[in-house]
C-alpha atoms as a PDB file:
ATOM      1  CA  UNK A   1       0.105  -0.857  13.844  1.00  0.00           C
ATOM      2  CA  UNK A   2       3.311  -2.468  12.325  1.00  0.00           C
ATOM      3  CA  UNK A   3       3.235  -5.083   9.925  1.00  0.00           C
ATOM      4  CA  UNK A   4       5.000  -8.177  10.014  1.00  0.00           C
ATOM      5  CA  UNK A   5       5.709 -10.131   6.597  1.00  0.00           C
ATOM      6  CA  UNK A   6       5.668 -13.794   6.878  1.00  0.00           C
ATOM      7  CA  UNK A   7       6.454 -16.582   3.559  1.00  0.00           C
ATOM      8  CA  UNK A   8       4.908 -19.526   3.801  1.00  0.00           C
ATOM      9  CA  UNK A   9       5.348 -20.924   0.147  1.00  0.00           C
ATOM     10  CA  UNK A  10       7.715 -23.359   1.260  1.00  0.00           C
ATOM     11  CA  UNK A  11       6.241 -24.315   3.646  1.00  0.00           C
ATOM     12  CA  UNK A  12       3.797 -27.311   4.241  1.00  0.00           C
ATOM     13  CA  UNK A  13       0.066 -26.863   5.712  1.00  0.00           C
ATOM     14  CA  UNK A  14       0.772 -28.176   9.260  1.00  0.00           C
ATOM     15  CA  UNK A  15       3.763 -25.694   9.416  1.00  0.00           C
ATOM     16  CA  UNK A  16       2.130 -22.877   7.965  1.00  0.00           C
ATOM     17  CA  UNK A  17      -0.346 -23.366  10.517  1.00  0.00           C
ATOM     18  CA  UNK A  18       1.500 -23.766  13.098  1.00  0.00           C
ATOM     19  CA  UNK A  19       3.367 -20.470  12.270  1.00  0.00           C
ATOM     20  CA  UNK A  20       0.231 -18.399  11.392  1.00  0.00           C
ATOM     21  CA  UNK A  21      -1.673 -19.548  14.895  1.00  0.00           C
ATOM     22  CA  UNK A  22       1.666 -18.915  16.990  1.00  0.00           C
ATOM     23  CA  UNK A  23       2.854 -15.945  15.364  1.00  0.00           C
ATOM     24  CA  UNK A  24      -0.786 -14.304  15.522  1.00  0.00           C
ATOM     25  CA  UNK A  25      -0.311 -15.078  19.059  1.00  0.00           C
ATOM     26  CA  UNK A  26       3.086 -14.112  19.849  1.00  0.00           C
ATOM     27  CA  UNK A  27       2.384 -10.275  18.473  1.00  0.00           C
ATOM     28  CA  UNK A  28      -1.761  -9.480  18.787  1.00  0.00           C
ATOM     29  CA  UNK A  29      -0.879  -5.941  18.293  1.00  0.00           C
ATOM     30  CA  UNK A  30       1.029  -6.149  14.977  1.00  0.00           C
ATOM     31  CA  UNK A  31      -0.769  -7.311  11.474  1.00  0.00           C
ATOM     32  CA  UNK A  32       0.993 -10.072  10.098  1.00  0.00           C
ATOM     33  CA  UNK A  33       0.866 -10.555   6.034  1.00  0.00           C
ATOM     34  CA  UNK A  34       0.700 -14.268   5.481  1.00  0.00           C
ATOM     35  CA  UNK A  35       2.344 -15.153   1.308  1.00  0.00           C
ATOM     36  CA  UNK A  36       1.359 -18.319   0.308  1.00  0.00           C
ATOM     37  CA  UNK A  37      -1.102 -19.536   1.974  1.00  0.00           C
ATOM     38  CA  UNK A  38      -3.212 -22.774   0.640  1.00  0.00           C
ATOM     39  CA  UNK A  39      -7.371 -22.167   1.064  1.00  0.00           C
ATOM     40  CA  UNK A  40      -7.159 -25.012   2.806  1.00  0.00           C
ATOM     41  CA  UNK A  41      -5.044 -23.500   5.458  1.00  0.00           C
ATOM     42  CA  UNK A  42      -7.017 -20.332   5.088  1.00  0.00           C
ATOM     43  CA  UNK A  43     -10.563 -22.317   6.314  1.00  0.00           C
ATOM     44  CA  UNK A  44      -8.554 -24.201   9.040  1.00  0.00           C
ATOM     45  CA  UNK A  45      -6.989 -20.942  10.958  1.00  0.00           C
ATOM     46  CA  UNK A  46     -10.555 -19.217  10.625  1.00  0.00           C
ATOM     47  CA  UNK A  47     -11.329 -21.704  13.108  1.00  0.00           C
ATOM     48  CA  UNK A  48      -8.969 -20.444  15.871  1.00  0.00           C
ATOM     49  CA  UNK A  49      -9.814 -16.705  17.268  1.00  0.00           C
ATOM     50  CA  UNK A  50      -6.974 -14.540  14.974  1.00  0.00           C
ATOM     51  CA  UNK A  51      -7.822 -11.231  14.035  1.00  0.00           C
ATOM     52  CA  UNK A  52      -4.623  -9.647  13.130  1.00  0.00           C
ATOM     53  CA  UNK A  53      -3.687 -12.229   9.765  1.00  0.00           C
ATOM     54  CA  UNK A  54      -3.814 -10.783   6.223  1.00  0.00           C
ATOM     55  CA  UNK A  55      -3.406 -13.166   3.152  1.00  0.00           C
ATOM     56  CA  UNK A  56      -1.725 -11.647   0.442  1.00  0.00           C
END
């Protein structure tokens, strides 16, 4: 399984969302490393069904 890297310090919580949900969905097969995100973000995209995001 390949990784995919993704930098979400400058972004804000509604974007990094929006990235982590679509990306997650975009490539199921690959684990995508999420940098930066809030907790707050964290608890809100456990909600959705994403198996394949790391926080680093």
């Amino acid at each position: 399984m390949e990784n995919i890297e993704l930098d979400l310090t400058s972004m804000n919580i509604f974007d990094s969302l929006k990235v982590m949900v679509l990306s997650s969905a975009h490539n199921p097969e690959r684990r995508l490393r999420c940098k930066g995100a809030s907790e707050d973000a964290k608890s809100l995209v456990s909600a959705f069904d994403v198996r394949n995001l790391e926080f680093v």
